[in-house]
PDB file of N, CA and C in Angstrom:
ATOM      1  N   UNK A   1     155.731 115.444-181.225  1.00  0.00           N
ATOM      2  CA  UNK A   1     156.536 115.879-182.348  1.00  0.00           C
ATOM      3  C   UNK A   1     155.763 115.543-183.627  1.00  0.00           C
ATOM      4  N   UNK A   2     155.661 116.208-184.507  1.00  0.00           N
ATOM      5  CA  UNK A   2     154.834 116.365-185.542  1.00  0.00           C
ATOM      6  C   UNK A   2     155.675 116.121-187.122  1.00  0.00           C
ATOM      7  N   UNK A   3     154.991 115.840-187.832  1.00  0.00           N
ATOM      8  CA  UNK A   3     156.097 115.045-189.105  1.00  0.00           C
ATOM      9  C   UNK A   3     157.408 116.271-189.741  1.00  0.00           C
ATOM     10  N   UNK A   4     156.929 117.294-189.308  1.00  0.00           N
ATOM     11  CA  UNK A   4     157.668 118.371-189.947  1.00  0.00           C
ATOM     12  C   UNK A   4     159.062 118.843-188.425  1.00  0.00           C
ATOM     13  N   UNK A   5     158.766 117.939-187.469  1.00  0.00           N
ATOM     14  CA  UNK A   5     159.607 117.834-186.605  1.00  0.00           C
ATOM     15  C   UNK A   5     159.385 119.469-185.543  1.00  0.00           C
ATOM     16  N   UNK A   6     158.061 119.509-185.514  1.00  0.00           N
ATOM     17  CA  UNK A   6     157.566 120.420-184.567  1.00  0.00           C
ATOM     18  C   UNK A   6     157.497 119.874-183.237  1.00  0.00           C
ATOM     19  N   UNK A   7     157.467 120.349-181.945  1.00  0.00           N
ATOM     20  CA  UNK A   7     157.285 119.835-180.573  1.00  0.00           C
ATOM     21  C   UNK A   7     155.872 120.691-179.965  1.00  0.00           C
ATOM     22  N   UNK A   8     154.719 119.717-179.842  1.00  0.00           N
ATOM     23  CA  UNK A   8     153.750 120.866-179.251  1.00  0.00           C
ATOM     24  C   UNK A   8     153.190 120.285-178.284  1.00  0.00           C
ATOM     25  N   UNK A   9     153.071 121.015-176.850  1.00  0.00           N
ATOM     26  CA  UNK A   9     152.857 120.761-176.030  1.00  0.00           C
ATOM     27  C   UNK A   9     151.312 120.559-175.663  1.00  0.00           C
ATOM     28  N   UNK A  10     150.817 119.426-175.591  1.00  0.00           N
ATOM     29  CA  UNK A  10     148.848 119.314-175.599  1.00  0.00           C
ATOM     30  C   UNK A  10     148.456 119.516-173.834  1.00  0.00           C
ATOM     31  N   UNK A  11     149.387 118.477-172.998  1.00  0.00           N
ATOM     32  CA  UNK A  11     148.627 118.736-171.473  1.00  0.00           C
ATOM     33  C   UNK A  11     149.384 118.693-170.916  1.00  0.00           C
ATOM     34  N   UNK A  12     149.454 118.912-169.772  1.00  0.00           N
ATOM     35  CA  UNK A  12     150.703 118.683-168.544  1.00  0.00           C
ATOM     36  C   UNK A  12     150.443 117.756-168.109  1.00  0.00           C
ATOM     37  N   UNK A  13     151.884 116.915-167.732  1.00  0.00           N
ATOM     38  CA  UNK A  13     152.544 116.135-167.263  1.00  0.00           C
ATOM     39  C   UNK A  13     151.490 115.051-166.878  1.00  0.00           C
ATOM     40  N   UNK A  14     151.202 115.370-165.327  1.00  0.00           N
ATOM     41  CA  UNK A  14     150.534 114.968-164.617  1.00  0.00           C
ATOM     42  C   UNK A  14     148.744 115.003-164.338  1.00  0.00           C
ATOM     43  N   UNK A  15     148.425 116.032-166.279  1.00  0.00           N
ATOM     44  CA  UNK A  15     147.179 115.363-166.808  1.00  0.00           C
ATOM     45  C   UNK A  15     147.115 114.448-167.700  1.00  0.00           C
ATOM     46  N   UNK A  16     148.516 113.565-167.787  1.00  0.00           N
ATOM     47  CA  UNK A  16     148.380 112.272-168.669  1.00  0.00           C
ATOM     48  C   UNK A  16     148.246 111.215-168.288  1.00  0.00           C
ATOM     49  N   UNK A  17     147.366 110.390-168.112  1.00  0.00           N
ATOM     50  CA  UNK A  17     146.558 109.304-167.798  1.00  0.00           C
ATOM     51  C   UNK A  17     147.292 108.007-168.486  1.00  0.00           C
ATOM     52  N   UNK A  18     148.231 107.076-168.102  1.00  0.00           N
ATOM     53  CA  UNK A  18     148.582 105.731-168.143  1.00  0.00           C
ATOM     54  C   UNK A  18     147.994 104.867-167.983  1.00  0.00           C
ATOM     55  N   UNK A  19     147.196 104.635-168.852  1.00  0.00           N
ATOM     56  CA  UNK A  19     146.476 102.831-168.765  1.00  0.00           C
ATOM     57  C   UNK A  19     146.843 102.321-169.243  1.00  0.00           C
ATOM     58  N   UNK A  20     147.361 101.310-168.316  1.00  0.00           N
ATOM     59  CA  UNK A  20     148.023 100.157-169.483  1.00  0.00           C
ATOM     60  C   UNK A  20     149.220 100.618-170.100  1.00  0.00           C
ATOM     61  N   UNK A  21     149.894 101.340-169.893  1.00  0.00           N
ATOM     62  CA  UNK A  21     150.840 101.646-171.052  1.00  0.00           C
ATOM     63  C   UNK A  21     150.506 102.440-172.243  1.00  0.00           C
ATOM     64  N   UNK A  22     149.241 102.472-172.465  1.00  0.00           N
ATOM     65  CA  UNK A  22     148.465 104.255-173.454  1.00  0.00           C
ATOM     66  C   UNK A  22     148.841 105.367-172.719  1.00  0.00           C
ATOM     67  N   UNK A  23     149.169 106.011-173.061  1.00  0.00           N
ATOM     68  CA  UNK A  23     148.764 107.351-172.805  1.00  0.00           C
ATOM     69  C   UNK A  23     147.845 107.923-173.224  1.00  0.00           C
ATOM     70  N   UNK A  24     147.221 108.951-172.538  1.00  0.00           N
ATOM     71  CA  UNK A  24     145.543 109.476-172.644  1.00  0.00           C
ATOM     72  C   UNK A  24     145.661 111.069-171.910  1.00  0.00           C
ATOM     73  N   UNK A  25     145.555 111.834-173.128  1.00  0.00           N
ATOM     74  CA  UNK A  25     145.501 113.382-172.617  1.00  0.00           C
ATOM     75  C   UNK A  25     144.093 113.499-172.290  1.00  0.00           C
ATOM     76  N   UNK A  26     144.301 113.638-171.220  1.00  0.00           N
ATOM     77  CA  UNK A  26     142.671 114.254-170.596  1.00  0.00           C
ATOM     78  C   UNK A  26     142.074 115.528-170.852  1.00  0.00           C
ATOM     79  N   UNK A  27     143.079 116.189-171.236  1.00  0.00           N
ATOM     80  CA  UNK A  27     141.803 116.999-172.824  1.00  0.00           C
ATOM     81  C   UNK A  27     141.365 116.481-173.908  1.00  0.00           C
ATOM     82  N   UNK A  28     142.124 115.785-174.213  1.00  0.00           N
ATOM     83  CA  UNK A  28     141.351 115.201-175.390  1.00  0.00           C
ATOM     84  C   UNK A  28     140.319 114.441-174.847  1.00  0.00           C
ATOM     85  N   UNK A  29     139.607 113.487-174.127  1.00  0.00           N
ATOM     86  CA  UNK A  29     138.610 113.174-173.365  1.00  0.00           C
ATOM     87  C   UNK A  29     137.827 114.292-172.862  1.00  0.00           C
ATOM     88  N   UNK A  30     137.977 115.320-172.343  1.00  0.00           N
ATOM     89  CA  UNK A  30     137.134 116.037-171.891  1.00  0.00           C
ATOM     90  C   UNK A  30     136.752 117.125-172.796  1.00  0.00           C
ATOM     91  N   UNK A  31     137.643 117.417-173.930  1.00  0.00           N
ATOM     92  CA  UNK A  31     136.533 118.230-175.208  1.00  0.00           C
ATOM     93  C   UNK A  31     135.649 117.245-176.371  1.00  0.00           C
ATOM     94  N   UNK A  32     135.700 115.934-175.460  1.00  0.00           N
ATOM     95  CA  UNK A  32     134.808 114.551-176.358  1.00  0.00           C
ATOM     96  C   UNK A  32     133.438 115.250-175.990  1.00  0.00           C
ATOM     97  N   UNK A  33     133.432 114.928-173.877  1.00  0.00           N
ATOM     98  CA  UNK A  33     132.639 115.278-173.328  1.00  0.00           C
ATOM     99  C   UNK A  33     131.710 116.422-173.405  1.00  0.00           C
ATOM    100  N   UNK A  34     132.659 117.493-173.750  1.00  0.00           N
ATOM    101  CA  UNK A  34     132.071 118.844-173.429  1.00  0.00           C
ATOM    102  C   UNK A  34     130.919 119.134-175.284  1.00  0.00           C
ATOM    103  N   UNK A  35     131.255 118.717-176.078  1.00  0.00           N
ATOM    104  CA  UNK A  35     130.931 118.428-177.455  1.00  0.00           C
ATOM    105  C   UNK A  35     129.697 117.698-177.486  1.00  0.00           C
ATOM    106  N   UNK A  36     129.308 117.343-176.239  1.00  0.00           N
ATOM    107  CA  UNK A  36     127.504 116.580-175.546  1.00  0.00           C
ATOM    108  C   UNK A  36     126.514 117.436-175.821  1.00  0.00           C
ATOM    109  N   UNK A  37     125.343 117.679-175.904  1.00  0.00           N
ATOM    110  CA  UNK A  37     124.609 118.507-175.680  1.00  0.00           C
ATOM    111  C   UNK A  37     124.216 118.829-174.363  1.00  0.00           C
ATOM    112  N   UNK A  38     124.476 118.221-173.403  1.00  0.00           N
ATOM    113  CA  UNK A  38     123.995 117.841-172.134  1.00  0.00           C
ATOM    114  C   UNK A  38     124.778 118.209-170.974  1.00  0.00           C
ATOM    115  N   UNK A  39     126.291 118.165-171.416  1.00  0.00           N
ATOM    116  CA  UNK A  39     127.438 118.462-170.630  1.00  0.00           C
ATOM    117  C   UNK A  39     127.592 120.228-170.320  1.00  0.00           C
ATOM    118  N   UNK A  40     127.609 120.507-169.523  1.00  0.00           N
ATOM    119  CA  UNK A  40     127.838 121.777-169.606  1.00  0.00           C
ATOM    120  C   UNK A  40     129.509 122.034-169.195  1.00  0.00           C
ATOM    121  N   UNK A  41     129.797 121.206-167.680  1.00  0.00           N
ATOM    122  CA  UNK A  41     131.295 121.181-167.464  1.00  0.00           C
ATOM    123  C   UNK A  41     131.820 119.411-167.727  1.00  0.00           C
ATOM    124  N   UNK A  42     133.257 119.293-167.782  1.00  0.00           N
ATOM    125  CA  UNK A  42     133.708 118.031-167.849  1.00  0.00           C
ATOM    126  C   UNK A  42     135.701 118.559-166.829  1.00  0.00           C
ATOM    127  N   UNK A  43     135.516 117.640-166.625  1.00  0.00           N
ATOM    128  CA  UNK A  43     137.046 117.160-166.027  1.00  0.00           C
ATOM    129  C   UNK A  43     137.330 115.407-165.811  1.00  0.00           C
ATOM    130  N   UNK A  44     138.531 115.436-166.717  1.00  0.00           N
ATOM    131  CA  UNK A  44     139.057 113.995-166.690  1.00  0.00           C
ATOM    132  C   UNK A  44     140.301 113.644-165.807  1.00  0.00           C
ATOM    133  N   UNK A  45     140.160 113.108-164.769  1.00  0.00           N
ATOM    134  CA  UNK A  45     141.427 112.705-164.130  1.00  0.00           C
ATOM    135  C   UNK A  45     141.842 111.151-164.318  1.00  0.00           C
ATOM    136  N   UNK A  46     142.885 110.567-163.417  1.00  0.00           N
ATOM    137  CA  UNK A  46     143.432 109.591-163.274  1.00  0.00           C
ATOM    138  C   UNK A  46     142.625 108.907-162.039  1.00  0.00           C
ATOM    139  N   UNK A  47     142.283 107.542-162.370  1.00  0.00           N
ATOM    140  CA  UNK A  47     141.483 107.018-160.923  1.00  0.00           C
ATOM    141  C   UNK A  47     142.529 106.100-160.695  1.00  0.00           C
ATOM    142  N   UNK A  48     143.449 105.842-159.922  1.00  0.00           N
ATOM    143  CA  UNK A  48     144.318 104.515-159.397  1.00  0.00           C
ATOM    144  C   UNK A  48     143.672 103.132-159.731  1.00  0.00           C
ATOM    145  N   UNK A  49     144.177 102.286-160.275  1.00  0.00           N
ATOM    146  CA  UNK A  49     144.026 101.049-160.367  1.00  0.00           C
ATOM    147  C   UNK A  49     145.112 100.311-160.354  1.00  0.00           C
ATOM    148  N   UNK A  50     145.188  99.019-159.641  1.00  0.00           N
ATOM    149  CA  UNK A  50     146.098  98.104-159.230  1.00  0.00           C
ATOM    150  C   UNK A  50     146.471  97.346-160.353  1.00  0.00           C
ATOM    151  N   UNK A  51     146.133  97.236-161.608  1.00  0.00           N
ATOM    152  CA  UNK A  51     145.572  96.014-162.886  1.00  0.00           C
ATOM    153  C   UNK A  51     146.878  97.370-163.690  1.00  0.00           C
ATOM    154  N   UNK A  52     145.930  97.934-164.143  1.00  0.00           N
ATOM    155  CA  UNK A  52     146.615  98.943-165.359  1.00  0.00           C
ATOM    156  C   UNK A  52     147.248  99.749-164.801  1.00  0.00           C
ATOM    157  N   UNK A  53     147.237 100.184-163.295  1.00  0.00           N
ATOM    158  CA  UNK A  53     147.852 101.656-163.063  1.00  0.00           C
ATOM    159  C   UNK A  53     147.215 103.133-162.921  1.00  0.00           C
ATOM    160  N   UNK A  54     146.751 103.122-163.637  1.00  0.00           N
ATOM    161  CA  UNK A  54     145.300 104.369-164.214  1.00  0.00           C
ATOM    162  C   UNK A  54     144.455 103.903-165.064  1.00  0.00           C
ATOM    163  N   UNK A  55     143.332 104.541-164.192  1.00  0.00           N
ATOM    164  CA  UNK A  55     141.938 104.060-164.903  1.00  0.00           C
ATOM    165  C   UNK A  55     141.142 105.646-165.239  1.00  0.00           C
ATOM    166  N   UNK A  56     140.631 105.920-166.882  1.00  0.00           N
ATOM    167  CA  UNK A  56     139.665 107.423-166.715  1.00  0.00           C
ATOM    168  C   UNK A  56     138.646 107.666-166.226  1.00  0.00           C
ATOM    169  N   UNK A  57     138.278 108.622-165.392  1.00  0.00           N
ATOM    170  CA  UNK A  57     137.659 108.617-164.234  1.00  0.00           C
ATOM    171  C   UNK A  57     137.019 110.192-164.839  1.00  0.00           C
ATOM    172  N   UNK A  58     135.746 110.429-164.923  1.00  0.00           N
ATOM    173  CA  UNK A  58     135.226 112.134-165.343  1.00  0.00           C
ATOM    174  C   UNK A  58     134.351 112.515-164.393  1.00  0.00           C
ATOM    175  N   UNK A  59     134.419 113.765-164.174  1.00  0.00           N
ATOM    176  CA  UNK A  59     133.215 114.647-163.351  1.00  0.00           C
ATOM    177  C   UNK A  59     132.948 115.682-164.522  1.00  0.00           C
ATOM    178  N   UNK A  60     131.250 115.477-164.345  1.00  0.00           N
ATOM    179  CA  UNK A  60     130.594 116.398-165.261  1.00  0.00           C
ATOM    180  C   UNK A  60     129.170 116.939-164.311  1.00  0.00           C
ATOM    181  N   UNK A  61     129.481 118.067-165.233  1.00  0.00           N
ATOM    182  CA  UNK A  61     128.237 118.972-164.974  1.00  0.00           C
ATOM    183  C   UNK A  61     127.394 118.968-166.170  1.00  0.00           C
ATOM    184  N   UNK A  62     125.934 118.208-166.024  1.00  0.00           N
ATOM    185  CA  UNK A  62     125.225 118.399-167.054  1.00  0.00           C
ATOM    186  C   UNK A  62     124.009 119.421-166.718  1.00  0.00           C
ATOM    187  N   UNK A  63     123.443 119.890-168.235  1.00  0.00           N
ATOM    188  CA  UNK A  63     122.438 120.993-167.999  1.00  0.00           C
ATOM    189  C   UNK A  63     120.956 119.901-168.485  1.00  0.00           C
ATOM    190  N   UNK A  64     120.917 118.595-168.831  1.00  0.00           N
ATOM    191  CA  UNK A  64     119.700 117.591-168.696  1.00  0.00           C
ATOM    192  C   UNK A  64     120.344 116.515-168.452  1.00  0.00           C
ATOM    193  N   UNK A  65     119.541 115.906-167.991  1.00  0.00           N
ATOM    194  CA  UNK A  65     119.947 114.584-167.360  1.00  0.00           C
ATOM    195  C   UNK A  65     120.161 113.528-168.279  1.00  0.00           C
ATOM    196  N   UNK A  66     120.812 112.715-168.036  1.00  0.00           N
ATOM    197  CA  UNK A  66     121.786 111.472-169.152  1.00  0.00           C
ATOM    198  C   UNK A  66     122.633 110.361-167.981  1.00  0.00           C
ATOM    199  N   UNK A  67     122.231 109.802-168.347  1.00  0.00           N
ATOM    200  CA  UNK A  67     122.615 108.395-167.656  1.00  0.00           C
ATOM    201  C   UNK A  67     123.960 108.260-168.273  1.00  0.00           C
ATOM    202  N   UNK A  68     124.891 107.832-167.365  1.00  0.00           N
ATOM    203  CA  UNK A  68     126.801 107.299-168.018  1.00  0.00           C
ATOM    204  C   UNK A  68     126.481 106.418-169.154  1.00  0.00           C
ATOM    205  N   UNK A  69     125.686 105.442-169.719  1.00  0.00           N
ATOM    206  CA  UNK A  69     125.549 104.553-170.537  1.00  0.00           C
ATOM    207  C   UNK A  69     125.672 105.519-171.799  1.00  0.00           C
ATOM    208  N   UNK A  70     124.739 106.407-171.784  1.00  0.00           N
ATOM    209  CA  UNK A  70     124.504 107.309-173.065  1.00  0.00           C
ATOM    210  C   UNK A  70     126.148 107.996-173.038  1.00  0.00           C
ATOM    211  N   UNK A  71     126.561 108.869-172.220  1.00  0.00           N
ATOM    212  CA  UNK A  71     127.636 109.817-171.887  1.00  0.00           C
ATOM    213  C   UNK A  71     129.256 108.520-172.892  1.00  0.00           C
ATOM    214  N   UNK A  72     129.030 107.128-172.375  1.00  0.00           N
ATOM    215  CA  UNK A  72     129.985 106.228-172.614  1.00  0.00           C
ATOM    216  C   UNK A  72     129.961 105.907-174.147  1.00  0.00           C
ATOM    217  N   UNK A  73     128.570 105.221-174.473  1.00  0.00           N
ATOM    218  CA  UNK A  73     128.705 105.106-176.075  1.00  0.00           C
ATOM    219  C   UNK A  73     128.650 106.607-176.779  1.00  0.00           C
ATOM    220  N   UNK A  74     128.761 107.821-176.486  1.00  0.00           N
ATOM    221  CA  UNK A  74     128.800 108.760-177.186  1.00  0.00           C
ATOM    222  C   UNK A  74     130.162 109.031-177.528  1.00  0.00           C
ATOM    223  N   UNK A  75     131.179 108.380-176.237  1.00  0.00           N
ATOM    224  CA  UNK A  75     132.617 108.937-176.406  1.00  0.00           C
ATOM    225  C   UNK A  75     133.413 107.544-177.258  1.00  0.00           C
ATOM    226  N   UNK A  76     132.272 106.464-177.026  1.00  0.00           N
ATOM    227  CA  UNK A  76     133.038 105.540-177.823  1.00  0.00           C
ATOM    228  C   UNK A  76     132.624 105.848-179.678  1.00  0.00           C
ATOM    229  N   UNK A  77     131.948 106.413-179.982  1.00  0.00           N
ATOM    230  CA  UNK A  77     132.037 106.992-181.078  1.00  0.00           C
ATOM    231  C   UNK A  77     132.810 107.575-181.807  1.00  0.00           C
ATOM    232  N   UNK A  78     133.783 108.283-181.031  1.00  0.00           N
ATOM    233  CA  UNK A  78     134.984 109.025-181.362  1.00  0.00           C
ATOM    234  C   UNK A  78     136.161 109.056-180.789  1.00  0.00           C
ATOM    235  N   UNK A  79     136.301 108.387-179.522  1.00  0.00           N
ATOM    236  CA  UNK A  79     137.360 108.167-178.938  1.00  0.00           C
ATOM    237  C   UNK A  79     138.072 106.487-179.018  1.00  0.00           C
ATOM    238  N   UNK A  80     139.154 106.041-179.079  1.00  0.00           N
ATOM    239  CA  UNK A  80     139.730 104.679-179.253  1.00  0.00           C
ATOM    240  C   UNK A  80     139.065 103.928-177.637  1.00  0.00           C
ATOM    241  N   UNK A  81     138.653 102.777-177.876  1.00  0.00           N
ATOM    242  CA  UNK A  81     138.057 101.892-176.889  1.00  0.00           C
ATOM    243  C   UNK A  81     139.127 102.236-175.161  1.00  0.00           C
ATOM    244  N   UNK A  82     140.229 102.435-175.142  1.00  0.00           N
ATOM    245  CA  UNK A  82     140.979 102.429-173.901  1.00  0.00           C
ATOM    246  C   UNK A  82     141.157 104.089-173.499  1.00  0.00           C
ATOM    247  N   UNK A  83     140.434 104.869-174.415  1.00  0.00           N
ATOM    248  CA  UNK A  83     140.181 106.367-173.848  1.00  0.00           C
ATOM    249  C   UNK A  83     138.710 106.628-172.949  1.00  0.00           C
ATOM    250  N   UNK A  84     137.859 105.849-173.324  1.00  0.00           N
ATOM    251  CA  UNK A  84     136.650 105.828-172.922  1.00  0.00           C
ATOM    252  C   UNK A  84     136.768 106.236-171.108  1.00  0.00           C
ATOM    253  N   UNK A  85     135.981 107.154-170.888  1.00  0.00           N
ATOM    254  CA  UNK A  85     136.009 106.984-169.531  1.00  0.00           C
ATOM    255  C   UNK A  85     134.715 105.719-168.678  1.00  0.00           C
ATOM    256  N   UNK A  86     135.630 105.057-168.046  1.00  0.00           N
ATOM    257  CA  UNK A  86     135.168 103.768-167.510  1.00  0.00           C
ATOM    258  C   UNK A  86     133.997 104.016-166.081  1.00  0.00           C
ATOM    259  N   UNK A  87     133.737 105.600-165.504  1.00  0.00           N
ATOM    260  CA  UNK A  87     133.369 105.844-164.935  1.00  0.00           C
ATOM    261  C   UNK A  87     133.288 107.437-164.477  1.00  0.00           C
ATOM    262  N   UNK A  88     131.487 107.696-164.316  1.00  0.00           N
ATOM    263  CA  UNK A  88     131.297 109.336-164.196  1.00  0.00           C
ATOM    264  C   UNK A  88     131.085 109.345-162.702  1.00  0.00           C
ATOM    265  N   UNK A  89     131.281 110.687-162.551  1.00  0.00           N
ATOM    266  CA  UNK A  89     130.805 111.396-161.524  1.00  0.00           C
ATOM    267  C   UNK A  89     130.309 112.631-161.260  1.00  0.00           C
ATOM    268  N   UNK A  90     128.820 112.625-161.493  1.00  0.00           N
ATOM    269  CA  UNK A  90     127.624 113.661-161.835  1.00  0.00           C
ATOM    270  C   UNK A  90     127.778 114.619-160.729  1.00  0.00           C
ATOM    271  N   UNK A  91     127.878 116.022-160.791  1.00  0.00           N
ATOM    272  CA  UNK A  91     127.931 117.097-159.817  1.00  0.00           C
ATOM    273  C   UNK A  91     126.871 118.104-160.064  1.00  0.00           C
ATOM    274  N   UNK A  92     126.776 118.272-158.825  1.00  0.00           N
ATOM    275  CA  UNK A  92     125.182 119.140-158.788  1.00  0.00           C
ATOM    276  C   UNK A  92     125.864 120.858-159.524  1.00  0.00           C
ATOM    277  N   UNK A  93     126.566 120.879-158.596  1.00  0.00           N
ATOM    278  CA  UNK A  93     127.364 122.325-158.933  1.00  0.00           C
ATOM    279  C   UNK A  93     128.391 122.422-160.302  1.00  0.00           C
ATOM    280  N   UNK A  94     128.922 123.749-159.945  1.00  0.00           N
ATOM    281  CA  UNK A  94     130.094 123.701-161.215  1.00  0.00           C
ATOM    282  C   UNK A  94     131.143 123.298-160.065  1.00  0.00           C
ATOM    283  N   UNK A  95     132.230 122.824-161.471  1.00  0.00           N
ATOM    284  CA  UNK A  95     133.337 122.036-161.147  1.00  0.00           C
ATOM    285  C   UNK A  95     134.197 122.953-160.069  1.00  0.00           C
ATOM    286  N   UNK A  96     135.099 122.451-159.047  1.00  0.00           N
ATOM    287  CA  UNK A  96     135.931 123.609-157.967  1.00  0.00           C
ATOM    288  C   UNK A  96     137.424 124.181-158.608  1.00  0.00           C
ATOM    289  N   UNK A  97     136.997 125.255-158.429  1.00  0.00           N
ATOM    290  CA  UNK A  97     138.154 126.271-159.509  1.00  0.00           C
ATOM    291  C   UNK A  97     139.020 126.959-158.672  1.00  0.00           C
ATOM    292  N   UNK A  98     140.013 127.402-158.963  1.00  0.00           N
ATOM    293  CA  UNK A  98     141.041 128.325-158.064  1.00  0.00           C
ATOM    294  C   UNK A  98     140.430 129.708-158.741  1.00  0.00           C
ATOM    295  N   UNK A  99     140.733 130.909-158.078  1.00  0.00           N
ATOM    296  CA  UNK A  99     140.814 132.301-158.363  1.00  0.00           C
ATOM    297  C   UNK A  99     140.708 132.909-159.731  1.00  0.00           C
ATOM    298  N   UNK A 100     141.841 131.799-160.416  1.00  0.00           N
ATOM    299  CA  UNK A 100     142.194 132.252-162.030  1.00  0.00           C
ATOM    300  C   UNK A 100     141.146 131.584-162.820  1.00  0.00           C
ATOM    301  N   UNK A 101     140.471 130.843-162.289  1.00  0.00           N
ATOM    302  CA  UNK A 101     139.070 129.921-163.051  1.00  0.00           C
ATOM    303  C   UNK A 101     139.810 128.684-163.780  1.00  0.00           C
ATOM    304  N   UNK A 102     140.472 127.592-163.182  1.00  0.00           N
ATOM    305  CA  UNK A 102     141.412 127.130-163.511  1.00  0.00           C
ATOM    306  C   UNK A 102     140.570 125.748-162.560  1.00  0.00           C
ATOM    307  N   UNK A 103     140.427 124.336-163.437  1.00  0.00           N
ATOM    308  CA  UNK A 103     139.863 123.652-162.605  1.00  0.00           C
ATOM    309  C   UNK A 103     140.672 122.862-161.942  1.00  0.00           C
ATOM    310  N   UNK A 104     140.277 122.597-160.243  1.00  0.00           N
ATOM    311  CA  UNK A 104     141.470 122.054-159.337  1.00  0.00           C
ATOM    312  C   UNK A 104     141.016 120.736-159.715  1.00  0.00           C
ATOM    313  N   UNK A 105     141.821 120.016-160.203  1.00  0.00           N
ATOM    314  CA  UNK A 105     142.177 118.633-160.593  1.00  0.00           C
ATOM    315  C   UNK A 105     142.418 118.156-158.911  1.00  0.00           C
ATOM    316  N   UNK A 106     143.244 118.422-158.767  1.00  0.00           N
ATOM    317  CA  UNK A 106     143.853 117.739-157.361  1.00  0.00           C
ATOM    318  C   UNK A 106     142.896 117.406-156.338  1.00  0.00           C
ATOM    319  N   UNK A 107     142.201 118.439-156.026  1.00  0.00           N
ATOM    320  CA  UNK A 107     140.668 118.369-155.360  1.00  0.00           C
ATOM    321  C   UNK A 107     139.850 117.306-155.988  1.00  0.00           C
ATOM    322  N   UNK A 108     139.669 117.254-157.254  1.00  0.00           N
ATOM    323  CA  UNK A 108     139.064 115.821-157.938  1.00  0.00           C
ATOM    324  C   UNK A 108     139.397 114.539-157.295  1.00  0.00           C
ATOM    325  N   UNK A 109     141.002 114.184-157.422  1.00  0.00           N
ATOM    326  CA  UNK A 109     141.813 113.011-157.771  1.00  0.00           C
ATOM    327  C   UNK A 109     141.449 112.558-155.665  1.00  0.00           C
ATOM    328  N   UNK A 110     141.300 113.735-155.384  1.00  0.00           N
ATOM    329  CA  UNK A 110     141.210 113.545-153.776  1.00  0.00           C
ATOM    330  C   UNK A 110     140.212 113.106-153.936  1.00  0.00           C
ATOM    331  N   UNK A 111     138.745 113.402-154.352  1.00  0.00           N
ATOM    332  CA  UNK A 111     137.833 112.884-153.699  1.00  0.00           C
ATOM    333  C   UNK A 111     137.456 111.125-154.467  1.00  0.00           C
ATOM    334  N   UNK A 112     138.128 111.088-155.361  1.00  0.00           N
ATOM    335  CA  UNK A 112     138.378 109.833-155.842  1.00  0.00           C
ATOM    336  C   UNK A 112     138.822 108.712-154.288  1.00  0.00           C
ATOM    337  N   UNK A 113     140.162 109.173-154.146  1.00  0.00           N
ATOM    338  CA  UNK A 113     140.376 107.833-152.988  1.00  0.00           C
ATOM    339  C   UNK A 113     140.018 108.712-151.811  1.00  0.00           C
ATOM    340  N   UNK A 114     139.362 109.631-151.100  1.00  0.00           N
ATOM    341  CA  UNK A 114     138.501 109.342-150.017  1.00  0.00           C
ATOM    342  C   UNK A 114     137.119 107.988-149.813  1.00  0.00           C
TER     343      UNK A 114
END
């Protein structure tokens, strides 16, 4: 809700990330990412943690290579310290999409706890 008492909807539901008691739209993290020179795809999910609940967890597709160290202080530049994603996961390919080009999150969050 916005000062003029607008309601606007940023992500769904179950792309909002609880750490700790923050909330964290995982678009807003993943157009940090994509804003890289290096990134070509990004997706931010929820990684389970026992401590906070949710921990941010990203899969990216880069077009040169970059180590998470660089990828981390780039987002701590612009993102608040408890948005930071705490951990990448580099993919050779592009990210797995349904039909409509729509990225399957769920397929992500799976290969997290396999």
């Amino acid at each position: 809700m916005d000062d003029q008492g607008y309601l606007r909807v940023i992500d769904r539901i179950k792309d909002v990330i609880n750490r700790g008691g923050y909330k964290i739209f995982a678009s807003e993290v993943e157009n940090v990412l994509l804003d890289h020179p290096s990134v070509v795809e990004a997706a931010v999910v929820a990684k389970p943690c026992p401590v906070l609940g949710e921990r941010v967890h990203a899969f990216v597709v880069l077009r040169h290579s970059v180590d998470d160290g660089e990828l981390t202080s780039y987002c701590a530049k612009v993102l608040s310290d408890y948005k930071v994603p705490e951990a990448f996961h580099f993919l050779e390919a592009t990210l797995p999409r349904n039909a409509n080009g729509k990225v399957l999150k769920r397929e992500l969050r799976e290969r997290l706890t396999a």
